[in-house]
C-alpha atoms as a PDB file:
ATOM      1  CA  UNK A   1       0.000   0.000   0.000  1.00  0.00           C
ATOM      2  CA  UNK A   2       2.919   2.244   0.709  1.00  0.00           C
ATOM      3  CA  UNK A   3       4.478   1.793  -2.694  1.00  0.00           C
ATOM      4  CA  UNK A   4       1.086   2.830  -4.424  1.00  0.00           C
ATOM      5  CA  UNK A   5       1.102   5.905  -2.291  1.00  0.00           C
ATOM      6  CA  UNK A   6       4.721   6.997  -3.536  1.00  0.00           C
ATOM      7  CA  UNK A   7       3.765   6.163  -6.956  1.00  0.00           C
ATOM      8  CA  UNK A   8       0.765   8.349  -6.792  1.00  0.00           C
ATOM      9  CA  UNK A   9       2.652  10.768  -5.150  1.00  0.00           C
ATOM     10  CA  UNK A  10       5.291  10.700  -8.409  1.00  0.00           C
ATOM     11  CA  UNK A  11       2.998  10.609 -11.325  1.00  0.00           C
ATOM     12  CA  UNK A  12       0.918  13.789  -9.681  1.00  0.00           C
ATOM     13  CA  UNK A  13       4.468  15.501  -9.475  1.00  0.00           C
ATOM     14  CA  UNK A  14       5.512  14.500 -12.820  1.00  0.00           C
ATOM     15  CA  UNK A  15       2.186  15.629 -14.412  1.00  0.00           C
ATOM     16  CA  UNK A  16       2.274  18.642 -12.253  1.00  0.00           C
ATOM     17  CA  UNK A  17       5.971  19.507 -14.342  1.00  0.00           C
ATOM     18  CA  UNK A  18       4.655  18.285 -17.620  1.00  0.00           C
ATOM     19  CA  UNK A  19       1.771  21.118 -17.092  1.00  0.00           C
ATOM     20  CA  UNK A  20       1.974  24.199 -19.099  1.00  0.00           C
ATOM     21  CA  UNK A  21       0.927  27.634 -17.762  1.00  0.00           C
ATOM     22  CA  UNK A  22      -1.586  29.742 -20.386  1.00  0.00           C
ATOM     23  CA  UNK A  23      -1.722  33.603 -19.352  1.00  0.00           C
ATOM     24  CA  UNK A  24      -4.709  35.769 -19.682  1.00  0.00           C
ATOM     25  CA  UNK A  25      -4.016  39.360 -19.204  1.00  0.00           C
ATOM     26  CA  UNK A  26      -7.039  41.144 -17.643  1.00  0.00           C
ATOM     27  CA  UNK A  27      -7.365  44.418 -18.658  1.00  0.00           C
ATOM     28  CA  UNK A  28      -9.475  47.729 -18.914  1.00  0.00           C
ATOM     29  CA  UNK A  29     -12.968  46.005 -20.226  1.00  0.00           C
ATOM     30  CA  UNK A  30     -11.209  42.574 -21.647  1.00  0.00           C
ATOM     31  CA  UNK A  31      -9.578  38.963 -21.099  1.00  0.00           C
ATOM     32  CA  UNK A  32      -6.671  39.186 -23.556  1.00  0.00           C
ATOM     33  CA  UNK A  33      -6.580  36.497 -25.576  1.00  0.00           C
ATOM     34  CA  UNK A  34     -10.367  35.877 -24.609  1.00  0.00           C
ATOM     35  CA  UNK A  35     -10.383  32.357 -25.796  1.00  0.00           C
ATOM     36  CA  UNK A  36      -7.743  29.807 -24.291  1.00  0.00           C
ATOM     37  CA  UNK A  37      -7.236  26.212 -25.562  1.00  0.00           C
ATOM     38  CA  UNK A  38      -5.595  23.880 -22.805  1.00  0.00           C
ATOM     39  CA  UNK A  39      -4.956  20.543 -22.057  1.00  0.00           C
ATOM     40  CA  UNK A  40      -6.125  18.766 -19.288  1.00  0.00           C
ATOM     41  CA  UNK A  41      -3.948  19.509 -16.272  1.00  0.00           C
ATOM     42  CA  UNK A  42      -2.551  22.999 -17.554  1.00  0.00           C
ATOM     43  CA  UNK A  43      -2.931  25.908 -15.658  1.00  0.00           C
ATOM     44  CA  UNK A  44      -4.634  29.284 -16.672  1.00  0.00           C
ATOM     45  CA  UNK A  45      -3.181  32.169 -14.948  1.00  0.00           C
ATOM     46  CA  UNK A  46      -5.578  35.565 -15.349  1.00  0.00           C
ATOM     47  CA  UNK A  47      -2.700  38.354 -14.430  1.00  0.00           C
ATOM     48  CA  UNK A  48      -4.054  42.212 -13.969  1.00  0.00           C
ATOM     49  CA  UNK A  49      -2.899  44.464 -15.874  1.00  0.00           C
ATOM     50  CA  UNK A  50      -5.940  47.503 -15.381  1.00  0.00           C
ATOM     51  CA  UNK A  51      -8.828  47.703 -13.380  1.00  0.00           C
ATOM     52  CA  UNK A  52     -11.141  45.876 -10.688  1.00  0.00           C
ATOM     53  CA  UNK A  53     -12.567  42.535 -12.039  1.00  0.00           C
ATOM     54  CA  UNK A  54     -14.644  40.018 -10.112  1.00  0.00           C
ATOM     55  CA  UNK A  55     -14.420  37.004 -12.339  1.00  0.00           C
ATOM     56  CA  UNK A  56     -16.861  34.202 -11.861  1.00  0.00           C
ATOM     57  CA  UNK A  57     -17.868  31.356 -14.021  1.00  0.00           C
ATOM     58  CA  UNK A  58     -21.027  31.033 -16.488  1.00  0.00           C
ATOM     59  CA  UNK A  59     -22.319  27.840 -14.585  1.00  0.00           C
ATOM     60  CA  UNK A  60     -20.457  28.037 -11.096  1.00  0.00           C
ATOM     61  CA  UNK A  61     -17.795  25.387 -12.421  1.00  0.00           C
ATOM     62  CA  UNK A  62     -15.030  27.885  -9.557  1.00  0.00           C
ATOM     63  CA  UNK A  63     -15.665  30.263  -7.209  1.00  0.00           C
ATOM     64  CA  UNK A  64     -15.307  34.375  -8.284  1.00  0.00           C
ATOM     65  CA  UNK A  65     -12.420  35.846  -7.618  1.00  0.00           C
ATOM     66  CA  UNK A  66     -11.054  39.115  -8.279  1.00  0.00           C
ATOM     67  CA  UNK A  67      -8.288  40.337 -10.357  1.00  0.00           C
ATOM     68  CA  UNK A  68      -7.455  43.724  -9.153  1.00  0.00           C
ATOM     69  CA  UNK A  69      -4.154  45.969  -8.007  1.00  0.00           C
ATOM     70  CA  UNK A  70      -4.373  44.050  -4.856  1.00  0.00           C
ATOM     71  CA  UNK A  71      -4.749  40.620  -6.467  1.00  0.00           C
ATOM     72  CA  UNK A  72      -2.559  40.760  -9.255  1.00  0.00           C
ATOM     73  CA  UNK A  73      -2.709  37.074 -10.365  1.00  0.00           C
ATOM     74  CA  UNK A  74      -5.217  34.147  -9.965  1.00  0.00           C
ATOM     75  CA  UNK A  75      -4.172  30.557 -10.888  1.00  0.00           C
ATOM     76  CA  UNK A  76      -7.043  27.939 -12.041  1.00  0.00           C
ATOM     77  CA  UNK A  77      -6.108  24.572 -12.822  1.00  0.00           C
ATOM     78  CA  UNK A  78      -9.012  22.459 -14.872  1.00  0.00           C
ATOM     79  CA  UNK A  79      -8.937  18.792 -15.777  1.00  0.00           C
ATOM     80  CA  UNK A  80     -12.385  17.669 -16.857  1.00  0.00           C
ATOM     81  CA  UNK A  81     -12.336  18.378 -21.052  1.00  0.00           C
ATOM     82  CA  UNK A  82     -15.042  20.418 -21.271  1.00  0.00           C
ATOM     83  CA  UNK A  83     -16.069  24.910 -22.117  1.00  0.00           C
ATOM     84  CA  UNK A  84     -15.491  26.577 -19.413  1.00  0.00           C
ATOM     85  CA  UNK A  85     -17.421  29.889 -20.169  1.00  0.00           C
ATOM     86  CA  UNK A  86     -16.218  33.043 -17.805  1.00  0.00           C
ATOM     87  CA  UNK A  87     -17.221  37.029 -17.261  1.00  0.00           C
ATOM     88  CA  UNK A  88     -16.453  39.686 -15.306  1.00  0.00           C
ATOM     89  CA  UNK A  89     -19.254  40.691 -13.283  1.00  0.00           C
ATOM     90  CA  UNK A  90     -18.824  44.190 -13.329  1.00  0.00           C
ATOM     91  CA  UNK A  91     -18.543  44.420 -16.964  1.00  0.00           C
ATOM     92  CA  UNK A  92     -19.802  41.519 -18.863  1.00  0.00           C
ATOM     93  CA  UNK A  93     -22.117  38.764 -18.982  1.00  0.00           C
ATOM     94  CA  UNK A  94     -22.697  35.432 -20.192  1.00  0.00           C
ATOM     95  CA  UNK A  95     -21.170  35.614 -23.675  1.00  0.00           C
ATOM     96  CA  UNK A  96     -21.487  39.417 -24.019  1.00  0.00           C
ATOM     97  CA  UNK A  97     -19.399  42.144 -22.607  1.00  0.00           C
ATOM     98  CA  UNK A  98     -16.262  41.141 -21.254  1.00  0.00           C
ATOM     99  CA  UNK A  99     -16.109  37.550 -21.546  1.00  0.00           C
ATOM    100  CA  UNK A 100     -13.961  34.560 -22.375  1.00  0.00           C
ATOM    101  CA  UNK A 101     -13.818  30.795 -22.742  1.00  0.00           C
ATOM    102  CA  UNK A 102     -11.401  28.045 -21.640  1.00  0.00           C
ATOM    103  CA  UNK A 103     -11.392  25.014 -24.164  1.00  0.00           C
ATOM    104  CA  UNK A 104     -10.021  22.063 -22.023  1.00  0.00           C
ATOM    105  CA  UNK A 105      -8.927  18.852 -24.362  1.00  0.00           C
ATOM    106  CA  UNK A 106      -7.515  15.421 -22.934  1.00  0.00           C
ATOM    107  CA  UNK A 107      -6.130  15.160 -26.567  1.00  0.00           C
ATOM    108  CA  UNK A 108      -2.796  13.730 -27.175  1.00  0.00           C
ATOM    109  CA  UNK A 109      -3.562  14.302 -30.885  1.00  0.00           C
ATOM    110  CA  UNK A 110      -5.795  15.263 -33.290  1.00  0.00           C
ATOM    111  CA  UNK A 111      -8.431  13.023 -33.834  1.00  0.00           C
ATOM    112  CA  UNK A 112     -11.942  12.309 -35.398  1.00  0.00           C
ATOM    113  CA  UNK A 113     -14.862  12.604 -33.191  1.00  0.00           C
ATOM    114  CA  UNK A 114     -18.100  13.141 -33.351  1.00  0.00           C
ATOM    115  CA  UNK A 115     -19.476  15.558 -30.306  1.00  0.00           C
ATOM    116  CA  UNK A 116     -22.660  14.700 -28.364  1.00  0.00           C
ATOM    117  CA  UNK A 117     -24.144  18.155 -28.643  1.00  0.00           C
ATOM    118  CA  UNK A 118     -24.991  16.976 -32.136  1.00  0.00           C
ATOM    119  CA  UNK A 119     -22.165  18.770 -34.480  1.00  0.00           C
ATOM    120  CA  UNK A 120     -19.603  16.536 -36.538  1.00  0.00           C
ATOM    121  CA  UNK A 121     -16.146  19.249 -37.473  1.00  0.00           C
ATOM    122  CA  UNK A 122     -14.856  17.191 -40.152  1.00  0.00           C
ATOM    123  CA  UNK A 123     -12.193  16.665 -42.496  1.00  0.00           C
ATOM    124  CA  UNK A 124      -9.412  16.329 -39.741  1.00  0.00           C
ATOM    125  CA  UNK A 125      -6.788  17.303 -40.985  1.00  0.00           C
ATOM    126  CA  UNK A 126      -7.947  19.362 -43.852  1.00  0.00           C
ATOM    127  CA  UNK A 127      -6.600  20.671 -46.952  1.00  0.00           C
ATOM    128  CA  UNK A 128      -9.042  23.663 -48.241  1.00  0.00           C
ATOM    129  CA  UNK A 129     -12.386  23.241 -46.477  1.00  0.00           C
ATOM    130  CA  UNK A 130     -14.114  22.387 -43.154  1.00  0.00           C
ATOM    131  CA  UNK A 131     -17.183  21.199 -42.409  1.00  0.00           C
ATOM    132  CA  UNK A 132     -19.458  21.900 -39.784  1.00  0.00           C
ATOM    133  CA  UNK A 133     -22.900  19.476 -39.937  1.00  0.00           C
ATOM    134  CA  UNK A 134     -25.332  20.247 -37.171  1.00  0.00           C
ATOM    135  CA  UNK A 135     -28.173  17.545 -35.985  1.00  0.00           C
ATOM    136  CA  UNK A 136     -30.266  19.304 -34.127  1.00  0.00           C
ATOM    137  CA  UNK A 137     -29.372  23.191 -34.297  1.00  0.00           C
ATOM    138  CA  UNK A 138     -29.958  25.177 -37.463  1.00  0.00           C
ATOM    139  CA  UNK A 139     -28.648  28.654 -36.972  1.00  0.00           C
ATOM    140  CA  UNK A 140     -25.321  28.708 -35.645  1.00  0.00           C
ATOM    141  CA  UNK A 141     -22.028  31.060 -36.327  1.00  0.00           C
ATOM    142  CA  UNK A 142     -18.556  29.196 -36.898  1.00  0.00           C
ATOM    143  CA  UNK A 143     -15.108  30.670 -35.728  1.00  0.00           C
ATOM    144  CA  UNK A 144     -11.742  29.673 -35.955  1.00  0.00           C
ATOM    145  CA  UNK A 145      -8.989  30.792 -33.746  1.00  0.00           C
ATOM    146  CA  UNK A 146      -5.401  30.017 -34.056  1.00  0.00           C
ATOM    147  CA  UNK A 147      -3.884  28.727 -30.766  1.00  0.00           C
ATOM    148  CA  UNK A 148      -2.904  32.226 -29.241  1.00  0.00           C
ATOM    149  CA  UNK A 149      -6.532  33.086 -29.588  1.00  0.00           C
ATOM    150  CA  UNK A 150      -6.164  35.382 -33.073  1.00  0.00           C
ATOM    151  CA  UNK A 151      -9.634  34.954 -34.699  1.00  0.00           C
ATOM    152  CA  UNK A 152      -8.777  33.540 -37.929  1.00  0.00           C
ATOM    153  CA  UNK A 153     -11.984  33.066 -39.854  1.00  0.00           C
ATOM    154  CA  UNK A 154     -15.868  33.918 -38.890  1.00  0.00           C
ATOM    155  CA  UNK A 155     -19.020  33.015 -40.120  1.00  0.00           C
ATOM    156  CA  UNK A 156     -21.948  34.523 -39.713  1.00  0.00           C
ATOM    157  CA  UNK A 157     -25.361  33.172 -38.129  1.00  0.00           C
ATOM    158  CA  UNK A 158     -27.758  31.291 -41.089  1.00  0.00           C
ATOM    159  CA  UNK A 159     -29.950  28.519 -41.315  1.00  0.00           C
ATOM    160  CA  UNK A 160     -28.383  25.937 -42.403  1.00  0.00           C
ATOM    161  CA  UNK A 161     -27.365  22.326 -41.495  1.00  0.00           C
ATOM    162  CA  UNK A 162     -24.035  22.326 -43.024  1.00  0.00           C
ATOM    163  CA  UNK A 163     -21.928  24.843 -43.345  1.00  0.00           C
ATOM    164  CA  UNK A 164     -18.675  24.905 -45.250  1.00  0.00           C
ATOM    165  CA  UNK A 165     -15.838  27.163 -44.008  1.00  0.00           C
ATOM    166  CA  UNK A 166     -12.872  27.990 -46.391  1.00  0.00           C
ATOM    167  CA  UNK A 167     -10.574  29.646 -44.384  1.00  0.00           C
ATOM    168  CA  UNK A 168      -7.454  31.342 -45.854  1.00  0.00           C
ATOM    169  CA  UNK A 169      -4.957  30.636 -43.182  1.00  0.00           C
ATOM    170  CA  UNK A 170      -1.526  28.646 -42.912  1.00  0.00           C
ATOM    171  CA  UNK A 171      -0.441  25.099 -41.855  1.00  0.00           C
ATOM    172  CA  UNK A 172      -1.239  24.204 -38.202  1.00  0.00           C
ATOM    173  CA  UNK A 173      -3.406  23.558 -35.797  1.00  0.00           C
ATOM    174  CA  UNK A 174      -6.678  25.585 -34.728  1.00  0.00           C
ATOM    175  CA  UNK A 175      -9.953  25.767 -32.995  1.00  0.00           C
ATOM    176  CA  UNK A 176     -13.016  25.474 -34.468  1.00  0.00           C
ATOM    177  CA  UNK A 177     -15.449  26.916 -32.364  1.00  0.00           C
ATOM    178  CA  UNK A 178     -19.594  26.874 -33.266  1.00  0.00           C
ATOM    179  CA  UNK A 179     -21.666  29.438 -31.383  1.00  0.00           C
ATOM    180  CA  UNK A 180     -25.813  30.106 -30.964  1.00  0.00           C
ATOM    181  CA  UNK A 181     -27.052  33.522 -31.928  1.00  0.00           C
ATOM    182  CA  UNK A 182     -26.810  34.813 -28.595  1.00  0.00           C
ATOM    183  CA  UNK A 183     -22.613  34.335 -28.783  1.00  0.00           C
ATOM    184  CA  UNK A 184     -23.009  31.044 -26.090  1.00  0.00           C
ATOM    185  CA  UNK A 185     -20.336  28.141 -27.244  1.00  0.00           C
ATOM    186  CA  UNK A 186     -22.013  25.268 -28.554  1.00  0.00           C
ATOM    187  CA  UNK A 187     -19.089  23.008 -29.601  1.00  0.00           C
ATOM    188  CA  UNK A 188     -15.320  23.160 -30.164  1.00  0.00           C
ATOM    189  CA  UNK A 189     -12.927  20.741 -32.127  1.00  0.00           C
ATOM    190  CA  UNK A 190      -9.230  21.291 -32.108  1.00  0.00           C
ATOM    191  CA  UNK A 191      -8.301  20.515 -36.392  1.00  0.00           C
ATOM    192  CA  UNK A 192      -5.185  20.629 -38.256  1.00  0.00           C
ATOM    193  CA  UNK A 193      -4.195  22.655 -41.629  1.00  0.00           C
ATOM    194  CA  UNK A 194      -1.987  20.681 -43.635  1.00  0.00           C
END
């Protein structure tokens, strides 16, 4: 029983080193970049740079804290994949004001999948084109970010089932990210450029 305990305690240190810190800069009325992709285990650090900023999470997945002159850095540290939608509540809302997201992905690499929320991001890799197919949601807006957070491409809102994106960008690897009309993330899919 002892060695399990000393093996836990070395694969939790060895992850912890692994882990890779992603810094928001929180600023006037913004989260700079506003959208973060991480992997499981990394830590986001929001860092003040202007202002007073209680920031709390869309569905109370933390606690709010507050980024301010006298709390110049807060650390969070997620591990379930999943959208982690966040405001200030002084300035923002829900998807509107000053906002953000933090994609976390337990991918080790870029792989096929299709999402339970009903939309299939497909070819991965791709060449020229993406698609986006929805099941259930019609109207629906498509960005893609590079990994720093740089919108790349945007769509805007239609009726439609499929849409096709043909995004002028280099090789690498992006986010696709679908939204609703009101801005709220519906989906995410990391994809590669070749």
């Amino acid at each position: 029983m002892k060695a399990l305990y000393i093996l836990s305690f070395f694969l939790l240190f060895f992850a912890h080193l692994s882990a890779t810190i992603h810094v928001v800069m929180v600023r006037d009325f913004e989260f700079s970049p506003a959208l973060v992709a991480v992997s499981s285990g990394d830590t986001v650090r929001f860092t003040w740079e202007s202002g007073t900023h209680p920031t709390e999470s869309d569905n109370v997945m933390w606690t709010t804290f507050t980024i301010s002159s006298s709390a110049t850095t807060h650390d969070l540290v997620l591990t379930s994949p999943a959208i982690y939608g966040y405001h200030c509540s002084f300035h923002g809302s829900p998807g509107s004001g000053m906002f953000g997201s933090i994609v976390v992905s337990s991918l080790g690499s870029i792989a096929e999948r299709k999402v339970s929320s009903g939309f299939n991001i497909y070819p991965n890799p791709f060449e020229q084109e993406i698609l986006v197919e929805s099941i259930y949601i019609k109207s629906y807006s498509v960005k893609i970010y590079d990994l720093l957070g740089n919108l790349q491409y945007s769509s805007g809102a239609a009726d439609l089932s499929t849409k096709k994106a043909n995004p002028i960008i280099n090789k690498g690897i992006y986010l696709v990210v679908v939204y609703d009309g009101s801005g709220k993330v519906l989906d995410s899919k990391r994809v590669q450029k070749l």
